[in-house]
N, C-alpha and C. Protein backbone atom coordinates (compact mmCIF):
# COMPACT_ATOMS: atom_id res chain seq x y z
N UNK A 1 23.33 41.33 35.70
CA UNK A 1 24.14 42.12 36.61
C UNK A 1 23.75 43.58 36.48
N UNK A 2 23.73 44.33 37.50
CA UNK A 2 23.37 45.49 37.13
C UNK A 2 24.53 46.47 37.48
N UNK A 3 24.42 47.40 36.65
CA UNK A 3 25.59 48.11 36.36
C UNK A 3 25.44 49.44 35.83
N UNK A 4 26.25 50.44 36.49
CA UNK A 4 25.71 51.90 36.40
C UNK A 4 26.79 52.62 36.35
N UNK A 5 26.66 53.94 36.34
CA UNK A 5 28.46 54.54 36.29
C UNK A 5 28.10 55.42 37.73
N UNK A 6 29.09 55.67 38.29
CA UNK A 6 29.34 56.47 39.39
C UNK A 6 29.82 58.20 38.74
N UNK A 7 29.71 58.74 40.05
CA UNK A 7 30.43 60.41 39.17
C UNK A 7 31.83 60.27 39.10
N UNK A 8 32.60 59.21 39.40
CA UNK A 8 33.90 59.48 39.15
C UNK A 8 33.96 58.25 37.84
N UNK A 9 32.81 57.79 37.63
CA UNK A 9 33.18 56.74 36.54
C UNK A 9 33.49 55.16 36.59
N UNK A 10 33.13 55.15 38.12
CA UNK A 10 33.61 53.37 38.65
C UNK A 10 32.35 52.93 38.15
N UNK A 11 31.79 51.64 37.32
CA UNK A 11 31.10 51.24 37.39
C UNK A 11 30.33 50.32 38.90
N UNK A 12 29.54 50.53 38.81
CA UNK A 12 28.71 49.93 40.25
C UNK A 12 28.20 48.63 39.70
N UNK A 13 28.27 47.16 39.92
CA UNK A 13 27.80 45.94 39.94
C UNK A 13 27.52 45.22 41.29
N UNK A 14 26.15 44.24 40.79
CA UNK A 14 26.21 43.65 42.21
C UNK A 14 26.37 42.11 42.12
N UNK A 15 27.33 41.46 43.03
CA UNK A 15 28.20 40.60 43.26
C UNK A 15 27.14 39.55 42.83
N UNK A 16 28.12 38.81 42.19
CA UNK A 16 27.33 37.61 41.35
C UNK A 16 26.99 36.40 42.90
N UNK A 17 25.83 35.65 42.71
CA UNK A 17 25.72 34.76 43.59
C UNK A 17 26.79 33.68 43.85
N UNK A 18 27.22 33.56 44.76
CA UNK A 18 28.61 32.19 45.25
C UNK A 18 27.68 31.21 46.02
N UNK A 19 27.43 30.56 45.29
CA UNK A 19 27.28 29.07 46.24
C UNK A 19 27.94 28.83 46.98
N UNK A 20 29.17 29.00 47.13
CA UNK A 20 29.85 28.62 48.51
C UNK A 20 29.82 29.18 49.61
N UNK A 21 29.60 30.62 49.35
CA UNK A 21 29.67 31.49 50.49
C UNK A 21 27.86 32.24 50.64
N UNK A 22 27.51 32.36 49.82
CA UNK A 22 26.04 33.12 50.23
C UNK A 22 25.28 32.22 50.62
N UNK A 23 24.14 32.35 51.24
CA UNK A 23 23.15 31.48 52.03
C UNK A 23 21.71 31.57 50.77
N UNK A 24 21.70 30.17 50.24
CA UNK A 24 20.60 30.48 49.15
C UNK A 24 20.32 29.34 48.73
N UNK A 25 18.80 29.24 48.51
CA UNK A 25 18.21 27.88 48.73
C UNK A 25 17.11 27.73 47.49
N UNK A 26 16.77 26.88 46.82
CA UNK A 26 15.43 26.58 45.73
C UNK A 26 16.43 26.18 44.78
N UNK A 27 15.65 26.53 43.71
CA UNK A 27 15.88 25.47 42.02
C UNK A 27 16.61 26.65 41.42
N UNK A 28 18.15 26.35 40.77
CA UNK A 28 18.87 26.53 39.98
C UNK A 28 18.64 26.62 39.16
N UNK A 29 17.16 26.33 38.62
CA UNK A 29 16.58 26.82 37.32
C UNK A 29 15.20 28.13 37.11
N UNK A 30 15.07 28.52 38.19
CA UNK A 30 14.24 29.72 38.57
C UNK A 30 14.82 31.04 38.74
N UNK A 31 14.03 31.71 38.80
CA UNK A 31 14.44 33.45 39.08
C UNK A 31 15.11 33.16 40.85
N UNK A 32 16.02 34.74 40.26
CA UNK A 32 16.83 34.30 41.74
C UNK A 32 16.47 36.21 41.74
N UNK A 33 16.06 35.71 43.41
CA UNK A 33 16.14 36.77 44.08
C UNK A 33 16.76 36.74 45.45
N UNK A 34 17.98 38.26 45.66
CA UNK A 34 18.56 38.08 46.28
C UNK A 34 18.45 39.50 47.48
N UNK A 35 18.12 39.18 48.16
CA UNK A 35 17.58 40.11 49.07
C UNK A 35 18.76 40.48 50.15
N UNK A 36 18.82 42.07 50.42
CA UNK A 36 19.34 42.78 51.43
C UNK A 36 19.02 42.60 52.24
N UNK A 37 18.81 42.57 53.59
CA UNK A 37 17.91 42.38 54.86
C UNK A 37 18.81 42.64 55.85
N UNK A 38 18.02 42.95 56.70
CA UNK A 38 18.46 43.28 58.47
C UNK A 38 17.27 42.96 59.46
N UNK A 39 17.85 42.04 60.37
CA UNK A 39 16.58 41.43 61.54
C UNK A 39 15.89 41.86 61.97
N UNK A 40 16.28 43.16 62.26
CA UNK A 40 15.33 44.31 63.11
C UNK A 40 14.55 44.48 62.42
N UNK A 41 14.84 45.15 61.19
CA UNK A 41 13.84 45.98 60.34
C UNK A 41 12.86 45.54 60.35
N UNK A 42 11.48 45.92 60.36
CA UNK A 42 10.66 45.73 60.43
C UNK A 42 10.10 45.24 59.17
N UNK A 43 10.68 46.11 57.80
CA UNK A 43 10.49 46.18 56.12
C UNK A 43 10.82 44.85 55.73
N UNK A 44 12.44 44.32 56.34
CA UNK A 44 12.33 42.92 56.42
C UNK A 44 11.31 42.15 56.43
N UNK A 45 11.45 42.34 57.50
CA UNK A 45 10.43 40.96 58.00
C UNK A 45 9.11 40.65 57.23
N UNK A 46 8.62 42.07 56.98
CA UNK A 46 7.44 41.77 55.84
C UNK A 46 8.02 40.95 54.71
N UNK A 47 8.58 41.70 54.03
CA UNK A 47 9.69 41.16 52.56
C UNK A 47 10.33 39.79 53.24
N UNK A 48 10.57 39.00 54.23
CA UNK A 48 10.64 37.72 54.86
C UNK A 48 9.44 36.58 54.61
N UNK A 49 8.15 37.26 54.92
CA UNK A 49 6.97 36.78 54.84
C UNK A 49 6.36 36.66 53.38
N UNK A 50 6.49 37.76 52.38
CA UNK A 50 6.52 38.25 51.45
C UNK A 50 7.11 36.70 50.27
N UNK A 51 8.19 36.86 50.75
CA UNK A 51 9.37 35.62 50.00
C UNK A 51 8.85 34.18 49.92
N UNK A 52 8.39 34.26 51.68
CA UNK A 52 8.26 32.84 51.63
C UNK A 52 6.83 32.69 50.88
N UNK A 53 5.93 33.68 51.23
CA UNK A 53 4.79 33.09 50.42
C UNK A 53 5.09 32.64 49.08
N UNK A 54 5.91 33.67 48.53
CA UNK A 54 6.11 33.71 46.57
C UNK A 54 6.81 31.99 46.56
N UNK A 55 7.61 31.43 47.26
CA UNK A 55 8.47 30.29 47.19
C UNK A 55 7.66 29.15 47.36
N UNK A 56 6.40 29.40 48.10
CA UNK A 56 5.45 28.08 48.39
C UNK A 56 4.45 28.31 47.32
N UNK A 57 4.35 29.25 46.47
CA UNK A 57 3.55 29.74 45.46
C UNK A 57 3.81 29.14 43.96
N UNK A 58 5.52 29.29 44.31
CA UNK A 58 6.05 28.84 43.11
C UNK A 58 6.72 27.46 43.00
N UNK A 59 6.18 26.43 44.22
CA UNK A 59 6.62 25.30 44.80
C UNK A 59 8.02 25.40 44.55
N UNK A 60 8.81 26.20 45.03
CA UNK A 60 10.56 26.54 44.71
C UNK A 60 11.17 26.23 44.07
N UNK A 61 10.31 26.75 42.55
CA UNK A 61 10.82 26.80 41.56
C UNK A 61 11.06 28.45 40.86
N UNK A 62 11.93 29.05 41.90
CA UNK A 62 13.05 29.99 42.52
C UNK A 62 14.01 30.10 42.93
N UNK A 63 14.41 30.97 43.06
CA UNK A 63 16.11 30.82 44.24
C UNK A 63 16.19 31.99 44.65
N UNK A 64 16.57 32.03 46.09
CA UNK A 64 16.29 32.94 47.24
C UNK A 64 17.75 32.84 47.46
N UNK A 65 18.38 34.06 48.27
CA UNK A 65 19.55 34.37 48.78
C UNK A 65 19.43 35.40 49.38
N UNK A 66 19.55 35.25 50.79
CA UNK A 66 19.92 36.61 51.65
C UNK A 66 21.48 36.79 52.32
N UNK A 67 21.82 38.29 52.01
CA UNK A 67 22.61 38.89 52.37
C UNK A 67 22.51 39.70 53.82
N UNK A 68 23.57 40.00 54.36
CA UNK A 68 23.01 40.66 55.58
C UNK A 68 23.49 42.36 55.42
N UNK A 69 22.70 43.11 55.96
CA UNK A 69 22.99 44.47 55.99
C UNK A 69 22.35 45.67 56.71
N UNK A 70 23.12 44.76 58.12
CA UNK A 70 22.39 45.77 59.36
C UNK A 70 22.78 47.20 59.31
N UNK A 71 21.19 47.90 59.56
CA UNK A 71 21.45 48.66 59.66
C UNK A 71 21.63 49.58 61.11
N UNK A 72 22.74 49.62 61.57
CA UNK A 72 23.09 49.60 63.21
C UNK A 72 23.10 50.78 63.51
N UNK A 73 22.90 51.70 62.99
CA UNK A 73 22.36 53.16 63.35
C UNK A 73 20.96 53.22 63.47
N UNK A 74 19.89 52.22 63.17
CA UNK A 74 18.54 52.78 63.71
C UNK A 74 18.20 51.36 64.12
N UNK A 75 18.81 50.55 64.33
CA UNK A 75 18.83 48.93 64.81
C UNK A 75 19.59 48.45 65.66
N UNK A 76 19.82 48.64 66.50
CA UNK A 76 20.89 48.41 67.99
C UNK A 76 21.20 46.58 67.88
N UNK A 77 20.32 45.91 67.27
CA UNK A 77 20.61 44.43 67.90
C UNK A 77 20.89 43.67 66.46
N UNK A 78 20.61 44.57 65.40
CA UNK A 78 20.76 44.13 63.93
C UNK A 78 21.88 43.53 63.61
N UNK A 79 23.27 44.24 64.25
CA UNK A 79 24.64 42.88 63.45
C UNK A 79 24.68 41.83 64.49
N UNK A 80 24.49 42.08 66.02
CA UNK A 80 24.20 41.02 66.88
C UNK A 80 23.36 39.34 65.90
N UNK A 81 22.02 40.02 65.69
CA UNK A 81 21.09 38.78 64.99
C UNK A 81 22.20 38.87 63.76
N UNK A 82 22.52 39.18 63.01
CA UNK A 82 23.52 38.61 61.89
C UNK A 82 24.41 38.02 61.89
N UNK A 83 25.12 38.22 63.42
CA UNK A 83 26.27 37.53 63.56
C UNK A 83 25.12 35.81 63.93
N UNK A 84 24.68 36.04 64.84
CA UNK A 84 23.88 34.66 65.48
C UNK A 84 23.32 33.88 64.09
N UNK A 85 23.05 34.48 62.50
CA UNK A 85 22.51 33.85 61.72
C UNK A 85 23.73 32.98 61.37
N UNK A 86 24.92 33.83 61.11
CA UNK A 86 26.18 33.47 60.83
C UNK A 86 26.91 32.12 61.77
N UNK A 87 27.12 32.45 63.04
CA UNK A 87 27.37 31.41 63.73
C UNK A 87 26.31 30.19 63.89
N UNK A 88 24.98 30.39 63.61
CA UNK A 88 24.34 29.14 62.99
C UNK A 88 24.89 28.29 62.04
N UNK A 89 24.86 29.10 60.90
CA UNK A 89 25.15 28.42 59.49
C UNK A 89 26.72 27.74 59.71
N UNK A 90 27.21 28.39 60.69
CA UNK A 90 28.58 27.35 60.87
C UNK A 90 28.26 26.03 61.07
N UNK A 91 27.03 25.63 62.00
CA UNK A 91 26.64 24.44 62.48
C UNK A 91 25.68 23.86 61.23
N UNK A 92 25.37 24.78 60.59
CA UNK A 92 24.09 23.81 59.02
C UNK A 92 22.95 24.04 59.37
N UNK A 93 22.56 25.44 60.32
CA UNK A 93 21.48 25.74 60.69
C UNK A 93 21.07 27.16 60.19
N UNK A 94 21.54 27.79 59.27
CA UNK A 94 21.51 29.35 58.91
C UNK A 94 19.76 29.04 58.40
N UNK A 95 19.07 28.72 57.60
CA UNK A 95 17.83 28.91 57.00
C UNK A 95 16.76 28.85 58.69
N UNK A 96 16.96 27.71 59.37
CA UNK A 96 16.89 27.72 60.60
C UNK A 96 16.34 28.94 61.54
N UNK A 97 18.01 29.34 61.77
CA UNK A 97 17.86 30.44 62.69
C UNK A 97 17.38 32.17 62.10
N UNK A 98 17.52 32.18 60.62
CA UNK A 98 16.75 32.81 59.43
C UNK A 98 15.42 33.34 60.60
N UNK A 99 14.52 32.31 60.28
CA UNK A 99 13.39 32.06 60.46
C UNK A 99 13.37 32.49 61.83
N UNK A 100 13.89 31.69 62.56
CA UNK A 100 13.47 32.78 64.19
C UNK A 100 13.60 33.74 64.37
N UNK A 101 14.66 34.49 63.48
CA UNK A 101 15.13 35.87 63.72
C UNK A 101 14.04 36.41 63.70
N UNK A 102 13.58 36.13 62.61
CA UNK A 102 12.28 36.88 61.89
C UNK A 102 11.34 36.84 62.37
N UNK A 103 10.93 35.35 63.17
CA UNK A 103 9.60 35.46 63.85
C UNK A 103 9.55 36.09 64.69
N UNK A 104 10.72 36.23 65.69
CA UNK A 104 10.95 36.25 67.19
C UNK A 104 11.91 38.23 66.76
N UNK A 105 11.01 38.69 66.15
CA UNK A 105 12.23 40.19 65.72
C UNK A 105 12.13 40.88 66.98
N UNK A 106 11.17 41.07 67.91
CA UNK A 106 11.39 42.08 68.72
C UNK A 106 12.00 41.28 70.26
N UNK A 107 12.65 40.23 70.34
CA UNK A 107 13.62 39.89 71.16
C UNK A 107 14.73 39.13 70.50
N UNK A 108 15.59 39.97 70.50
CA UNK A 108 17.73 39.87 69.60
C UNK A 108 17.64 40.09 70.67
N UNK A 109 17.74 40.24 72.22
CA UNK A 109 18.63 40.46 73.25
C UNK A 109 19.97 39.26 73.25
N UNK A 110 21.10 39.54 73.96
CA UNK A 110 22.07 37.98 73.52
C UNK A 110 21.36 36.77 74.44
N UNK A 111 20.96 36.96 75.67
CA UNK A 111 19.51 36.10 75.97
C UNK A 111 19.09 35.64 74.86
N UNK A 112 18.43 36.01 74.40
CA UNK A 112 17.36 35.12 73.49
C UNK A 112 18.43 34.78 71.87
N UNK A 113 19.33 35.14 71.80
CA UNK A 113 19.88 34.58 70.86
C UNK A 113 20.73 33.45 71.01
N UNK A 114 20.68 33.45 72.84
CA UNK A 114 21.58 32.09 72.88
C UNK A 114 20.81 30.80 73.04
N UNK A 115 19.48 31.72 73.33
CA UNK A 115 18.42 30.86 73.88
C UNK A 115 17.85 29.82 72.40
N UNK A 116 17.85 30.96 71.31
CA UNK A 116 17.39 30.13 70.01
C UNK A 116 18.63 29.37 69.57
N UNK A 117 19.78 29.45 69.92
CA UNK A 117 20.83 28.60 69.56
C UNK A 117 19.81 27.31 69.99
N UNK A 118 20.38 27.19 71.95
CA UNK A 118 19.37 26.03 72.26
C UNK A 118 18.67 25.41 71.81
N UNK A 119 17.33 26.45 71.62
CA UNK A 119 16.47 25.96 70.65
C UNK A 119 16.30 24.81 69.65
N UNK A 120 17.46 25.32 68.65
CA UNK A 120 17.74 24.48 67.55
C UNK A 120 18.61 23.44 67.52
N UNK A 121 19.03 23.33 68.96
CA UNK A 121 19.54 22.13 68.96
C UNK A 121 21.27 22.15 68.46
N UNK A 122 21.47 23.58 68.38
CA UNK A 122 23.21 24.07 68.20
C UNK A 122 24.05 23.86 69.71
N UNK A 123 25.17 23.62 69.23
CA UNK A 123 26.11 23.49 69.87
C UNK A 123 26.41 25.40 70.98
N UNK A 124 25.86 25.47 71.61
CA UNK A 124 25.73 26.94 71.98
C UNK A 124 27.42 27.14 72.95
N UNK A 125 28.20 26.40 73.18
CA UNK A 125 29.51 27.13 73.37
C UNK A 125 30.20 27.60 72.09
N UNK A 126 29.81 26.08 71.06
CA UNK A 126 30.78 26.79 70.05
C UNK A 126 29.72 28.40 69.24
N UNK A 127 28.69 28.00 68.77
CA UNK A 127 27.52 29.03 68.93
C UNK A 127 28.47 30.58 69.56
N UNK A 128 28.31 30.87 70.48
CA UNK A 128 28.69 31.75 71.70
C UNK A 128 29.87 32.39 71.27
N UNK A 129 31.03 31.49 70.57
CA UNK A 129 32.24 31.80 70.67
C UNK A 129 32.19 32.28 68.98
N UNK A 130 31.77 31.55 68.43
CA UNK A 130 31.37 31.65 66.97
C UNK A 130 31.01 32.92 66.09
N UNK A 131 29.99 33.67 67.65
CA UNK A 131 29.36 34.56 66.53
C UNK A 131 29.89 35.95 66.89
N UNK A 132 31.01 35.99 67.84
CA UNK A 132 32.12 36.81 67.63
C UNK A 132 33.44 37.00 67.25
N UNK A 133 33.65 36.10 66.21
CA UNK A 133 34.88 35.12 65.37
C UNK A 133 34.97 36.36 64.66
N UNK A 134 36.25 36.34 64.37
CA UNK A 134 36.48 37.03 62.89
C UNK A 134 35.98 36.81 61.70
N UNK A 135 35.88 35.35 61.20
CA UNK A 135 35.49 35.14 60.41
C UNK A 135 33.80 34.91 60.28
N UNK A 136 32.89 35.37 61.39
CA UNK A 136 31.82 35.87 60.99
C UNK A 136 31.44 37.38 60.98
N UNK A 137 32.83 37.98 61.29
CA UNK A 137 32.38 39.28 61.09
C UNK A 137 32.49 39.52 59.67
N UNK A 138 33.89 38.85 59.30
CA UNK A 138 34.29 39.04 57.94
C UNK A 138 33.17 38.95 56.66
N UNK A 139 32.86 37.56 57.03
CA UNK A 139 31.19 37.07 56.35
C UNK A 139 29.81 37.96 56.34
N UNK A 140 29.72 38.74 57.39
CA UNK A 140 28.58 40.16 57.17
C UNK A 140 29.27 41.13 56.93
N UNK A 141 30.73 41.87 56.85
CA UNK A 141 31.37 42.90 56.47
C UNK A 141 31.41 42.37 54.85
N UNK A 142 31.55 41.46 54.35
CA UNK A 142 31.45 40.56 52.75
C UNK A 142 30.32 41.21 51.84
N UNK A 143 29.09 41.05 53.07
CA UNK A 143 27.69 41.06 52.42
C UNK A 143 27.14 42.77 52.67
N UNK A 144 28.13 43.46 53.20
CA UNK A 144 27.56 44.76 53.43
C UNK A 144 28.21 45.64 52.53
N UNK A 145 29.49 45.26 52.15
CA UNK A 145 30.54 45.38 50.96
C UNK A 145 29.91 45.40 49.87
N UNK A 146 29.29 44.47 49.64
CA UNK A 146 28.70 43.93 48.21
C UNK A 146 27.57 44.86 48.35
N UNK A 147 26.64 45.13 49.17
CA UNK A 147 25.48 46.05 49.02
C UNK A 147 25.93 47.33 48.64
N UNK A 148 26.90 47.63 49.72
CA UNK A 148 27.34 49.15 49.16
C UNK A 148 28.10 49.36 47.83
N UNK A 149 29.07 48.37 47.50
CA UNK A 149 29.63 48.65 46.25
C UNK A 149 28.32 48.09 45.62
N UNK A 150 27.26 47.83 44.84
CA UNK A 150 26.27 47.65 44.04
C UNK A 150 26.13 49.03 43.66
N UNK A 151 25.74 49.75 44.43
CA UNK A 151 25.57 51.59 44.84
C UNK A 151 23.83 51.53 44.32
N UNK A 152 23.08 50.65 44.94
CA UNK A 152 21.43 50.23 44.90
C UNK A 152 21.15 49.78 46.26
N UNK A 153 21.87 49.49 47.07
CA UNK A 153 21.30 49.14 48.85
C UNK A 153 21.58 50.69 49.63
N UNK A 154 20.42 50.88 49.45
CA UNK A 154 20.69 52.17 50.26
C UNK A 154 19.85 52.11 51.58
N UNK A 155 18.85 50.75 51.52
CA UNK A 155 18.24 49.90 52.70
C UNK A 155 17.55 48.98 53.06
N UNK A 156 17.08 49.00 53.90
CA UNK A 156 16.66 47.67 53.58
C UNK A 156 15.14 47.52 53.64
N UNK A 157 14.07 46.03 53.59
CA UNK A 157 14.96 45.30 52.31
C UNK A 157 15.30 46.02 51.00
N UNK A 158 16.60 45.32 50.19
CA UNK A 158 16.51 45.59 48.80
C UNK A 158 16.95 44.62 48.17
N UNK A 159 15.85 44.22 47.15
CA UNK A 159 15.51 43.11 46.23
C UNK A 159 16.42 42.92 45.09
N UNK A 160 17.01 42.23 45.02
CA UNK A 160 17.49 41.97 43.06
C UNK A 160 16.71 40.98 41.95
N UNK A 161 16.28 41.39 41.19
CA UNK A 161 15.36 40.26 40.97
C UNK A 161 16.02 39.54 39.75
N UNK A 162 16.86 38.57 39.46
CA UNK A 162 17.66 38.16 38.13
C UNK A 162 18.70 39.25 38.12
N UNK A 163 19.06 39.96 39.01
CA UNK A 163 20.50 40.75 39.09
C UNK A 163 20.37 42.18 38.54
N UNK A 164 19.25 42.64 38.41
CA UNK A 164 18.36 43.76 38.35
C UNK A 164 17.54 44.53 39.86
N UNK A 165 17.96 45.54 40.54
CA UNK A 165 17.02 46.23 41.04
C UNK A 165 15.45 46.07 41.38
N UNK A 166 15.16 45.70 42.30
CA UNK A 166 13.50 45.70 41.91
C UNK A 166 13.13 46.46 42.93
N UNK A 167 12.50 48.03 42.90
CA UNK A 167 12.14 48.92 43.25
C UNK A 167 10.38 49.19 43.62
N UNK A 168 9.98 48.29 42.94
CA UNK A 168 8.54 48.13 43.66
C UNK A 168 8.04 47.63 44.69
N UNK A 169 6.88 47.05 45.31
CA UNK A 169 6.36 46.73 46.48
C UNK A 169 6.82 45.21 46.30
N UNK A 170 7.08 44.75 47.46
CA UNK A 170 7.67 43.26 48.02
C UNK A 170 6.93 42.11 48.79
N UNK A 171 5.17 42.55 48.05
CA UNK A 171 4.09 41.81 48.78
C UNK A 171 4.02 40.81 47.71
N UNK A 172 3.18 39.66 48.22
CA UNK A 172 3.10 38.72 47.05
C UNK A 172 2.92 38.94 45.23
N UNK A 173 1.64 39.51 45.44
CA UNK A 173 1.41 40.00 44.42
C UNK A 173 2.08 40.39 43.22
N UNK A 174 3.17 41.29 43.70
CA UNK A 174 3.98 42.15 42.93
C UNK A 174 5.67 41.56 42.31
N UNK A 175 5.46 40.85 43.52
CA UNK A 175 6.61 39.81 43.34
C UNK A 175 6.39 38.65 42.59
N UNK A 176 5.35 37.87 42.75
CA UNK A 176 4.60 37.40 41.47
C UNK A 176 4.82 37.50 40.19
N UNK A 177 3.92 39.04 40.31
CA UNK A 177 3.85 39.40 38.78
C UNK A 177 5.25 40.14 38.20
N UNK A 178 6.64 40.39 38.89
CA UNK A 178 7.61 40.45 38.54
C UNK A 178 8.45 39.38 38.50
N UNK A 179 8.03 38.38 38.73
CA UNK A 179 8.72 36.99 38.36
C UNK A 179 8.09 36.17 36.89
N UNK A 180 7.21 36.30 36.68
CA UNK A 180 6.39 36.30 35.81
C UNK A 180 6.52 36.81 34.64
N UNK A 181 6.55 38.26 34.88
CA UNK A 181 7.67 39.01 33.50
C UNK A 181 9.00 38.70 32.81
């Protein structure tokens, strides 16, 4: 867990992983890294590509968890795609629609997010109605909570690697050789 003091003295921690509620996938016996992300971002999406290589590298013997944490001041469509990841995973499709976000980053219009509902074969009324629920706002207001109280997401991506900070580059390589350590 990582843990720091603030100037008024609050300690800063970042939220232990919940299986029930975070979206996170591989072996329970590997390094867990738990990544900040936002659809738009471009930094994402590398650190998206980045991940998956390290996970087919390490035949997923890892554990991955993404959080969401649009950043909607230089990302116009960023909580839009978060909510649509969210109202996926209602249906058992979040890793799924993950993946299109990411491929497909420079069209989040609600077009094409209803369109990748389709896509995947989701229920796109409930979809539609879903990913302006309270309780998927609640679910990315959860995960943006947790970034900011950490007081280490200052953007995105940002990595935890075993519940530690990881401040270096997010290409294979490095991620590698910090899993490794």
């Amino acid at each position: 867990m990582t843990s720091n003091a603030t100037p008024d003295d609050r300690p800063l921690t970042l939220a232990p992983l919940d299986e029930k509620v975070d979206h996170v996938r591989g072996s329970p016996g590997g390094h867990l890294i738990i990544e900040y992300g936002d659809y738009e971002c471009p930094y994402s999406r590398q650190a998206f590509h980045a991940i998956e290589h390290v996970e087919q590298q390490l035949r997923g013997n890892m554990r991955f968890a993404f959080r969401h944490f649009p950043l909607t001041t230089i990302h116009p469509h960023a909580l839009a795609a978060a909510a649509a990841a969210e109202a996926a995973a209602l249906q058992d499709q979040f890793w799924d629609m993950h993946e299109l976000l990411f491929h497909r980053q420079k069209a989040l219009e609600d077009g094409d997010l209803l369109g990748y509902a389709a896509q995947l074969g989701l229920d796109v009324a409930a979809f539609d109605r879903d990913r302006v629920s309270d309780a998927v706002v609640e679910r990315i207001r959860r995960d943006v909570d947790s970034g900011v109280a950490s007081g280490q997401v200052l953007g995105t991506p940002t990595l935890f690697i075993d519940g530690t900070v990881h401040r270096g580059g997010y290409d294979p390589p490095t991620l590698l050789a910090e899993l490794a350590s």
